[in-house]
C-alpha atoms as a PDB file:
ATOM      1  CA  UNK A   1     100.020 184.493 102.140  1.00  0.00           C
ATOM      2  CA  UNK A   2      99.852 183.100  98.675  1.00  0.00           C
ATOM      3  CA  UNK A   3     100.047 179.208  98.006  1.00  0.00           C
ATOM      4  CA  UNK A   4     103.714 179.452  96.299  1.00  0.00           C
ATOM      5  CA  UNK A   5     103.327 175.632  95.393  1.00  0.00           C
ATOM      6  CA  UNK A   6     105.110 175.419  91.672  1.00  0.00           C
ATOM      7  CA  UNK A   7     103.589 172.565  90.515  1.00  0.00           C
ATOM      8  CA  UNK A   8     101.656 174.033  87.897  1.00  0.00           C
ATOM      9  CA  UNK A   9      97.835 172.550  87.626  1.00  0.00           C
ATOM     10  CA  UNK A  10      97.048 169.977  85.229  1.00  0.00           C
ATOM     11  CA  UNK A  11      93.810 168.757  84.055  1.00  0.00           C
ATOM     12  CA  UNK A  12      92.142 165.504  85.038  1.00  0.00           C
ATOM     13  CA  UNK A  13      92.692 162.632  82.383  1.00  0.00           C
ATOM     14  CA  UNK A  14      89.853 160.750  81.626  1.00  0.00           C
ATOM     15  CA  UNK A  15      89.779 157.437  81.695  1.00  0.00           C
ATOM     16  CA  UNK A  16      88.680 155.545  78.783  1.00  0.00           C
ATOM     17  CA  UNK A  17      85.170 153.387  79.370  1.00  0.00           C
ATOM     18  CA  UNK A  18      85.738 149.825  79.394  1.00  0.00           C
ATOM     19  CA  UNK A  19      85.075 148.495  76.294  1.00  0.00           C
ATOM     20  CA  UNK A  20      82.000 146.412  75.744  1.00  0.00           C
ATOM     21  CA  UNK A  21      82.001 143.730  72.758  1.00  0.00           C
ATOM     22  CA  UNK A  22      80.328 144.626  69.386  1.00  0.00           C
ATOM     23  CA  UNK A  23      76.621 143.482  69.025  1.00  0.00           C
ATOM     24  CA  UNK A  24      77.321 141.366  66.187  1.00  0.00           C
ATOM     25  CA  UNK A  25      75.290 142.097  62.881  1.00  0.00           C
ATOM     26  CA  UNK A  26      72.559 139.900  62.209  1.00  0.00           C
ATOM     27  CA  UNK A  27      72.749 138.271  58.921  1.00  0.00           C
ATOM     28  CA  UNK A  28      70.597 135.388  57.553  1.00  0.00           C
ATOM     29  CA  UNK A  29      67.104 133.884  59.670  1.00  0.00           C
ATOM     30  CA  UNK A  30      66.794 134.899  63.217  1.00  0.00           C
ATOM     31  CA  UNK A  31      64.982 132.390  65.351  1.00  0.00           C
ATOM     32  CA  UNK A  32      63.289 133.259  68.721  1.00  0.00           C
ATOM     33  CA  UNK A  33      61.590 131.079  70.820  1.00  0.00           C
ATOM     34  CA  UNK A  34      58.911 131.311  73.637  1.00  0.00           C
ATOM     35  CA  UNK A  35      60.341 129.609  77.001  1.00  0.00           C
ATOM     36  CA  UNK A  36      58.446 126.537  76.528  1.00  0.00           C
ATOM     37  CA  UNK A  37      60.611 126.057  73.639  1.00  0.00           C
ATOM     38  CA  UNK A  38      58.504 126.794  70.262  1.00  0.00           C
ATOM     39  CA  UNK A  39      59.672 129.396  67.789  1.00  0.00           C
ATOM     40  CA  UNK A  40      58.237 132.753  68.665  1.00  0.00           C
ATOM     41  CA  UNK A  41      59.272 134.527  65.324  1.00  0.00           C
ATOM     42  CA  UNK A  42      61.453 133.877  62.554  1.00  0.00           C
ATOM     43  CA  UNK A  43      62.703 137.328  61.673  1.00  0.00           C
ATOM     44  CA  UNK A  44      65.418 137.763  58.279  1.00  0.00           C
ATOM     45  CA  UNK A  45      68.058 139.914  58.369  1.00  0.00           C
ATOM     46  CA  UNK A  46      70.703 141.069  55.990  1.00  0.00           C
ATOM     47  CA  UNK A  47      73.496 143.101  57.333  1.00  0.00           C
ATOM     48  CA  UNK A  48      71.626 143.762  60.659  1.00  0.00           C
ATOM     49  CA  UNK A  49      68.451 145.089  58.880  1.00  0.00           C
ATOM     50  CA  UNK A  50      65.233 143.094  58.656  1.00  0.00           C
ATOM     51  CA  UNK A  51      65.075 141.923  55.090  1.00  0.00           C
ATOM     52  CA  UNK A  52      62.789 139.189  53.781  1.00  0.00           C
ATOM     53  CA  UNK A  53      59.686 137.675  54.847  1.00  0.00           C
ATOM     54  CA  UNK A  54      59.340 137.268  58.308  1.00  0.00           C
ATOM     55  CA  UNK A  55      56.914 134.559  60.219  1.00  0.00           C
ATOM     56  CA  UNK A  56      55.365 135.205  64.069  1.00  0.00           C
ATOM     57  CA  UNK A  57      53.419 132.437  65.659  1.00  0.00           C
ATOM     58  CA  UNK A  58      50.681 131.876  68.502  1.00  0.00           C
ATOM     59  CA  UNK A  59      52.298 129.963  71.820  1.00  0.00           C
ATOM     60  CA  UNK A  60      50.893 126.625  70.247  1.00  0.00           C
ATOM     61  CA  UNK A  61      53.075 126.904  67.572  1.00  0.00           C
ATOM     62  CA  UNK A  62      50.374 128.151  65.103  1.00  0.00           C
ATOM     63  CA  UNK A  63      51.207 130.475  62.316  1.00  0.00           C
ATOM     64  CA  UNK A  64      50.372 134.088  63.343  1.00  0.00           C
ATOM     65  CA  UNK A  65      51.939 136.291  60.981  1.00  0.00           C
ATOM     66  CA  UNK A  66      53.401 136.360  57.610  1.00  0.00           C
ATOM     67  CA  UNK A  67      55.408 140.187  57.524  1.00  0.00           C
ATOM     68  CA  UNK A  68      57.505 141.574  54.472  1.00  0.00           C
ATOM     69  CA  UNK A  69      60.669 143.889  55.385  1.00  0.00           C
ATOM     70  CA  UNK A  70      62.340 145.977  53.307  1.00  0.00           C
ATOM     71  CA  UNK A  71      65.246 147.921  54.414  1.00  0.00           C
ATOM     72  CA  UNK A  72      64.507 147.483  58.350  1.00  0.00           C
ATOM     73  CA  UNK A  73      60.929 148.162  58.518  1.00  0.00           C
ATOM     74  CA  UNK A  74      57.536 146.470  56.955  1.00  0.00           C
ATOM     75  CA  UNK A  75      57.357 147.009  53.107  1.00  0.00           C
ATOM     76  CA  UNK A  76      54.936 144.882  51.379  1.00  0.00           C
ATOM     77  CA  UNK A  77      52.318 142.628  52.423  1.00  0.00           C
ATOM     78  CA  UNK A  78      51.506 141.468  55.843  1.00  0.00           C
ATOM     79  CA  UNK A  79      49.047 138.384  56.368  1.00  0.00           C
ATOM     80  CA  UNK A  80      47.219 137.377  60.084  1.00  0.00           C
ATOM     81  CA  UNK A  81      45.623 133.962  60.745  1.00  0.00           C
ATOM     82  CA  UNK A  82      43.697 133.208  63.330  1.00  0.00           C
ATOM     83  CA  UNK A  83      45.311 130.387  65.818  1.00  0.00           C
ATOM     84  CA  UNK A  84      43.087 127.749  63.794  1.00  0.00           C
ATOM     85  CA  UNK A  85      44.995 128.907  60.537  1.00  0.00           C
ATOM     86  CA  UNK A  86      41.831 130.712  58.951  1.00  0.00           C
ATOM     87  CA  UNK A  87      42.763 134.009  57.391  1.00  0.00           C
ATOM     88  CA  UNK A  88      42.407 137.084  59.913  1.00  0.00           C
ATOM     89  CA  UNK A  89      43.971 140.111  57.497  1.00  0.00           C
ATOM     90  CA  UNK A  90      45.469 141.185  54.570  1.00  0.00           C
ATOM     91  CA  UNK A  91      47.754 144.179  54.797  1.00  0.00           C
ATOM     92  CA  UNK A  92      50.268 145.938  52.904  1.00  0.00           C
ATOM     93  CA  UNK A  93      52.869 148.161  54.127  1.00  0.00           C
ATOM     94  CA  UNK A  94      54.980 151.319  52.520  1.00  0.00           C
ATOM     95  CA  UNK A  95      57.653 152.110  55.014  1.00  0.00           C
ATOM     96  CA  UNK A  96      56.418 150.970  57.792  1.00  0.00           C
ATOM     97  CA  UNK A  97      53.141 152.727  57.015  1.00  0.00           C
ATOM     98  CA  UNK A  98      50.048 150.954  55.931  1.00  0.00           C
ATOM     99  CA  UNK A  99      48.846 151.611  52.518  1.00  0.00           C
ATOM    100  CA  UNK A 100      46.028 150.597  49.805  1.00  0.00           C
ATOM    101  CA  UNK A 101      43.248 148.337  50.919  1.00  0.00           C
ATOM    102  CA  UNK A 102      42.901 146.384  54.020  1.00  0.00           C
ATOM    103  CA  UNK A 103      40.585 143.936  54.499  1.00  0.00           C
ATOM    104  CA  UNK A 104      39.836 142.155  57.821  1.00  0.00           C
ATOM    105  CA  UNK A 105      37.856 138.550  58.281  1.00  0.00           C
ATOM    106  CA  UNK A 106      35.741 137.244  60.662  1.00  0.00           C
ATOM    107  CA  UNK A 107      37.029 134.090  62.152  1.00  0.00           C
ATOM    108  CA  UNK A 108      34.578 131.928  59.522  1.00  0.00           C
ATOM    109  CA  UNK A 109      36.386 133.449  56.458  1.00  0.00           C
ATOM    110  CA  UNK A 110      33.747 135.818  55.657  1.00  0.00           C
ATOM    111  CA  UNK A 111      35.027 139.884  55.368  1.00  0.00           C
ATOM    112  CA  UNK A 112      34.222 141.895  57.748  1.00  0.00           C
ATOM    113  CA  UNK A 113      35.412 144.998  56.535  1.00  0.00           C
ATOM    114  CA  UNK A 114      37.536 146.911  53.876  1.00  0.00           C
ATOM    115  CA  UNK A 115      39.577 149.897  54.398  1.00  0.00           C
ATOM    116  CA  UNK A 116      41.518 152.345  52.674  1.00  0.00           C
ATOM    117  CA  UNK A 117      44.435 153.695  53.884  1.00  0.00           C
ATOM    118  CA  UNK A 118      47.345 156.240  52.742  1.00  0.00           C
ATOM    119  CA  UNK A 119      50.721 157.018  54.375  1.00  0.00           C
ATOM    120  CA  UNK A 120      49.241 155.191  57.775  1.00  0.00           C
ATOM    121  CA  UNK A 121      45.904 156.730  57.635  1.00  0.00           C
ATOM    122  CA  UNK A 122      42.474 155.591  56.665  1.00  0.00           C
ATOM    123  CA  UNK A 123      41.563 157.401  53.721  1.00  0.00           C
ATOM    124  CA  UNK A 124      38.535 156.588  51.261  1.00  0.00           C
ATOM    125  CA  UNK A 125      35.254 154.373  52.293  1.00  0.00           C
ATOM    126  CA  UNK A 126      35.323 151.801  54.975  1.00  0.00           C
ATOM    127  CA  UNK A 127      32.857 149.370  54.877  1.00  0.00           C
ATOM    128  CA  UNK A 128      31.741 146.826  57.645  1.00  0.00           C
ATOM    129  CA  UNK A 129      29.563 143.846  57.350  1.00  0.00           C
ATOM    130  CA  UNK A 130      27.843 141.692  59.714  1.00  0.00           C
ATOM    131  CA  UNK A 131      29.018 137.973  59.775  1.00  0.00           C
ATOM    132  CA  UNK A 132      26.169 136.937  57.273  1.00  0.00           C
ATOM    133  CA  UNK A 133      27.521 139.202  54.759  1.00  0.00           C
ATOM    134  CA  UNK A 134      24.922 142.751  55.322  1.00  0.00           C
ATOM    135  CA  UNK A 135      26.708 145.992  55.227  1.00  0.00           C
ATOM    136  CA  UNK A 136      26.646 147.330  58.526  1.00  0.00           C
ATOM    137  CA  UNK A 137      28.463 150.712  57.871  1.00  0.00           C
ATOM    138  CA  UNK A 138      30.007 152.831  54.915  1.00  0.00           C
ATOM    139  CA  UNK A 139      32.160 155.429  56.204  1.00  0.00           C
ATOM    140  CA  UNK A 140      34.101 157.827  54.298  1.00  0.00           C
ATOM    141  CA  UNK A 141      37.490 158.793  55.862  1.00  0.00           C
ATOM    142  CA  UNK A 142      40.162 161.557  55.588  1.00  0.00           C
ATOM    143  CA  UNK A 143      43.261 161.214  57.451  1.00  0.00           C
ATOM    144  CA  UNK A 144      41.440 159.051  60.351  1.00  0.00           C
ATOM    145  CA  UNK A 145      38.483 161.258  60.679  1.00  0.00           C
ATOM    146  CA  UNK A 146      34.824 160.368  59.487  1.00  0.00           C
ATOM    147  CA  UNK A 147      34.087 162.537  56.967  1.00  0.00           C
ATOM    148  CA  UNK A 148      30.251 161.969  56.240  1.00  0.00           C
ATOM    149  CA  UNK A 149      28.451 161.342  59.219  1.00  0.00           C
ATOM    150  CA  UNK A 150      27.244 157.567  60.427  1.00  0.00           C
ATOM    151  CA  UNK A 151      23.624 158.257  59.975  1.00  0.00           C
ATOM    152  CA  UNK A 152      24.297 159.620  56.346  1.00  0.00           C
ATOM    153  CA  UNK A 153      26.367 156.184  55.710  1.00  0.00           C
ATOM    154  CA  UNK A 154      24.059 153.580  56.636  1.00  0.00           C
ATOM    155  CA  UNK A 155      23.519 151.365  54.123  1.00  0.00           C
ATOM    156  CA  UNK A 156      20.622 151.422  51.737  1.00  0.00           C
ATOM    157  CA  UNK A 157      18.640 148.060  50.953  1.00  0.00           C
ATOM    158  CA  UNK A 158      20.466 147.800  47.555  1.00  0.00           C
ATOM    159  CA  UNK A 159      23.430 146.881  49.174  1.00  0.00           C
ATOM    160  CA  UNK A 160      21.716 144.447  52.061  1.00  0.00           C
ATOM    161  CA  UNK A 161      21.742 141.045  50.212  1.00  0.00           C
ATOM    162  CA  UNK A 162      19.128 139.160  50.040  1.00  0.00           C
ATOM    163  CA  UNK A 163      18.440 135.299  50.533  1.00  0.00           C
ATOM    164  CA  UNK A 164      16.970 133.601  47.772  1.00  0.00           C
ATOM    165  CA  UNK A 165      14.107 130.837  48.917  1.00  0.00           C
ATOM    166  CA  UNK A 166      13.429 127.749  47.019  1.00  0.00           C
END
């Protein structure tokens, strides 16, 4: 026998999710801090996008980072120090991508090598030096790959210097 019920079917109504409360938009210098209580970052914002120079630090309190946003992501140079304060790196930044030279230093202030990079990728000669200042390496890149192989890009003695003797 048929059901003969005549309450005709309706659908289920959902029910609307509670509502949560809006993240508020970050505007002006946002400070976070480490649990012992030292600032961990001071990050900028404008209208909830990082905007400005940012600063990260070691857990001593040291400076660690110096970052440029533009827009929400890195744009512009970047700068790392070593927890004593000495330069680490220079870097610069397109949209969040690291472009034109980079240069890294050894923890007595001396470079330790130059890169090239474009859209993110190493592109053009690297060079490496020991910590007295000899060229260790010359590599030529494309895209992140070694182009010209290691044995090819040692060094000759022209570029070695050479200590002068009184």
């Amino acid at each position: 026998m048929a059901d003969t019920d005549p309450t005709p079917e309706t659908p289920e109504t959902p029910t609307a999710p509670a509502e949560t409360p809006a993240e508020p938009v970050l505007h002006g210098m946002v400070l976070h801090r480490f649990d012992s209580g030292l600032v961990c970052c001071e990050m900028p914002y404008e209208h909830g996008k990082l905007q400005g120079e940012g600063k990260m630090y070691y857990t001593t309190g040291g400076l660690y980072a110096r970052e440029t946003y533009d827009r929400g992501v890195l744009n512009g140079p970047t700068t790392l120090y070593y927890p004593d304060g000495v330069l680490q790196a220079e870097l610069h930044y397109v949209d969040g991508l690291l472009e034109g030279t980079v240069k890294e230093y050894f923890a007595t202030g001396r470079v330790e090598s130059v890169s090239e990079y474009r859209k993110g990728k190493k592109n053009g000669v690297t060079v490496v030096h020991n910590e007295t200042g000899a060229v260790e390496s010359k590599l030529h890149y494309l895209d992140d790959s070694i182009t010209v192989p290691e044995a090819e890009a040692a060094p000759s003695a022209a570029e070695t210097p050479t200590t002068e003797t009184p």
